[in-house]
N, C-alpha and C. Protein backbone atom coordinates (compact mmCIF):
# COMPACT_ATOMS: atom_id res chain seq x y z
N UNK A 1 66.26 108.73 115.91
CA UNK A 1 65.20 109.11 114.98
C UNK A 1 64.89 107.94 114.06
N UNK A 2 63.95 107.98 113.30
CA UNK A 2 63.15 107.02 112.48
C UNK A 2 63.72 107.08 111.36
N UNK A 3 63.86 106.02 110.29
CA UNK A 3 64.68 106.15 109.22
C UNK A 3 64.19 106.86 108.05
N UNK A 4 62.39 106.50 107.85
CA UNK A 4 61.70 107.49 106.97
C UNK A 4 62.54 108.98 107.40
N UNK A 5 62.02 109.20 108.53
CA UNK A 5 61.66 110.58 108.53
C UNK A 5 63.26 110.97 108.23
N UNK A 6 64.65 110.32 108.61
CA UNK A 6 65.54 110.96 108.12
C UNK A 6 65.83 111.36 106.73
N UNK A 7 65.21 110.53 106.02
CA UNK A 7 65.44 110.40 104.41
C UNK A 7 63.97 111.62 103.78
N UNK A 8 63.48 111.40 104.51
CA UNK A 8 62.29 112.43 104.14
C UNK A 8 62.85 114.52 104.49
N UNK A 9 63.74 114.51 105.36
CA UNK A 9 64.23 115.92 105.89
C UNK A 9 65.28 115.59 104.60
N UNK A 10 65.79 115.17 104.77
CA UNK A 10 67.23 114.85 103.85
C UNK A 10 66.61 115.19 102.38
N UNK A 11 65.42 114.49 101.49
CA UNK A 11 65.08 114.44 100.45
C UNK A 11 64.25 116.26 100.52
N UNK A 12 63.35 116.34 101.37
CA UNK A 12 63.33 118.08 101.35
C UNK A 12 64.69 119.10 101.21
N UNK A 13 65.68 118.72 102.18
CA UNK A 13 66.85 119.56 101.95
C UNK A 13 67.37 119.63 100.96
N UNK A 14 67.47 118.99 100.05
CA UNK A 14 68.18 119.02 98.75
C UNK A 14 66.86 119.73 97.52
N UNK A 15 66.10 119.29 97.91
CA UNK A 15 65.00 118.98 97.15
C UNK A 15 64.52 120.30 96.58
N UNK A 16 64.18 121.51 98.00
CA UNK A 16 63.38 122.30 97.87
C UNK A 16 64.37 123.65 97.33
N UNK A 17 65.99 123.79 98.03
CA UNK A 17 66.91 124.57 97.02
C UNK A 17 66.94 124.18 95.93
N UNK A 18 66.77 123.17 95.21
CA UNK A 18 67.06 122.99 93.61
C UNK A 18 65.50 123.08 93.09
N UNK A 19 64.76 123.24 93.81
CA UNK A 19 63.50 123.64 93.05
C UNK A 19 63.11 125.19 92.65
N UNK A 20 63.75 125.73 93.95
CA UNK A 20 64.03 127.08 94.19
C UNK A 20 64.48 127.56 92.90
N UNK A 21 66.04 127.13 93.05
CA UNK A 21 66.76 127.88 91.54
C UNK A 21 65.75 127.66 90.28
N UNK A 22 65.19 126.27 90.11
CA UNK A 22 64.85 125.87 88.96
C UNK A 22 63.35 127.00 88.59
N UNK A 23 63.16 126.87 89.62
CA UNK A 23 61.74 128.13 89.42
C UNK A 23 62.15 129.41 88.62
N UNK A 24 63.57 130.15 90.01
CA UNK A 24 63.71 131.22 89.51
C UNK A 24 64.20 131.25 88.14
N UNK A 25 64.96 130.42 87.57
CA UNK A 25 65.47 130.94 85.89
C UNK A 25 64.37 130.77 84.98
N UNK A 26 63.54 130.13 85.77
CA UNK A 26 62.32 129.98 84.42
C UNK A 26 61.76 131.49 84.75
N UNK A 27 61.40 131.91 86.13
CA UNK A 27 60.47 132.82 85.95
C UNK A 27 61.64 134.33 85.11
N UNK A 28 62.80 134.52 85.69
CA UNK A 28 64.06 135.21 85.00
C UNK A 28 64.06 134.82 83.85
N UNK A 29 64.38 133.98 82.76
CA UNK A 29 64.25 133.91 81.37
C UNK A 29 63.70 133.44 80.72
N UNK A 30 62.13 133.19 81.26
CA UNK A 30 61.47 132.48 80.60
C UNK A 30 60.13 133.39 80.15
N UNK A 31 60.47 134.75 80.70
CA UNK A 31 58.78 135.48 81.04
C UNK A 31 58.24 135.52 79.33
N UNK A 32 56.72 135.22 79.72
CA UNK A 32 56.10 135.55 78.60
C UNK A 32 55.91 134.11 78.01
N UNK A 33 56.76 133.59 77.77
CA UNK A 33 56.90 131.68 77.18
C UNK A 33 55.56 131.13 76.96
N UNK A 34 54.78 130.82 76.71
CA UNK A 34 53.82 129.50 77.21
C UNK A 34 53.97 128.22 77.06
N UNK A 35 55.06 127.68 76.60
CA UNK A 35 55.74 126.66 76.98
C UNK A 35 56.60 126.61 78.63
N UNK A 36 57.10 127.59 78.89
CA UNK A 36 57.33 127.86 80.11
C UNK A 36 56.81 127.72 81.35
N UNK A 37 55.74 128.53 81.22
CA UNK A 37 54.83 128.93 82.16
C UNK A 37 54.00 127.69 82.05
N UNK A 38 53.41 126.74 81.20
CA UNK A 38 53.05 125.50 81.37
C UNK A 38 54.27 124.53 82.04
N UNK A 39 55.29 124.38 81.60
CA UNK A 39 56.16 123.43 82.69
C UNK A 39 56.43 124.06 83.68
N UNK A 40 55.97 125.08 84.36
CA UNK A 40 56.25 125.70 85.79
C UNK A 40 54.87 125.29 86.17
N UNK A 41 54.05 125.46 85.34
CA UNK A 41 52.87 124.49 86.60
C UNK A 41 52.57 122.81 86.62
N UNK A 42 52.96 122.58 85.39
CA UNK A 42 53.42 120.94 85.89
C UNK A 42 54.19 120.53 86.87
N UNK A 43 55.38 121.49 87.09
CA UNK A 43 56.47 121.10 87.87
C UNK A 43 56.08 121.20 89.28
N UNK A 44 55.10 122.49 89.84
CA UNK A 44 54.67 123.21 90.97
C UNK A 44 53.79 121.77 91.14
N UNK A 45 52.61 121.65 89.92
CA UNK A 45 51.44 120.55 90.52
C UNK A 45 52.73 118.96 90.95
N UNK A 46 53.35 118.65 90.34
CA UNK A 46 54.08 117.38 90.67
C UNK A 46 54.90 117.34 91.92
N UNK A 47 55.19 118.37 91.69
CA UNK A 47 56.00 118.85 93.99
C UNK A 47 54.76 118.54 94.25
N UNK A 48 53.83 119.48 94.60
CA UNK A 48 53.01 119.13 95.44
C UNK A 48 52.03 117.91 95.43
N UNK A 49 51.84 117.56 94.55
CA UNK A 49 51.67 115.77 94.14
C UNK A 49 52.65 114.79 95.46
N UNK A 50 54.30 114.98 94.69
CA UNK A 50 55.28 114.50 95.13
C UNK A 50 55.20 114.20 96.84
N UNK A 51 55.25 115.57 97.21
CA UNK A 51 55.15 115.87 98.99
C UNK A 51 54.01 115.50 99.60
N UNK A 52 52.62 115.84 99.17
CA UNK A 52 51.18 115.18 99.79
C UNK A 52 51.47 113.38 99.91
N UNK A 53 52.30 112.69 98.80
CA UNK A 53 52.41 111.15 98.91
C UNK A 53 53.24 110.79 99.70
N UNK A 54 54.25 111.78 100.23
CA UNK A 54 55.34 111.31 101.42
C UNK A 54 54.68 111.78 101.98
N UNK A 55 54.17 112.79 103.05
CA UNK A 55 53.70 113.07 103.59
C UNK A 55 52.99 111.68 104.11
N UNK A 56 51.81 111.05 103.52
CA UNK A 56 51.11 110.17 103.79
C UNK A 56 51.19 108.71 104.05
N UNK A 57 52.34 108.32 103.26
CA UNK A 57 53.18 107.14 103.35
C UNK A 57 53.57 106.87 103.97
C-alpha cells in the first residue's frame, strides 16, 4: 500500500473515535450553552474543512 493512504486510515482511526466522545460530552453536558453549541460547530465545520483537504492532497 501507499504511504499517504496508510497515514490517512491511521489518522481517521484515531481521529474519528476521539471526535466521537468529544461531541458526545458536549452534546451530554453542555445542552442549552451557546458557548457550546458554537464550539461544536466550529469543531464539526474544521473536521470537515480538515478531511475535504486530505481527501484532495
Amino acid at each position: 500500500m501507499d504511504a499517504p493512504l496508510i497515514i490517512f486510515a491511521l489518522t481517521l482511526l484515531a481521529y474519528i473515535p476521539l471526535a466521537c466522545v468529544l461531541l458526545y460530552v458536549w452534546w451530554k453536558y453542555g445542552k442549552g450553552e451557546v458557548g457550546v453549541s458554537l464550539a461544536r460547530v466550529i469543531f464539526l465545520a474544521g473536521s470537515v474543512g480538515l478531511l475535504f483537504l486530505m481527501i484532495t492532497v
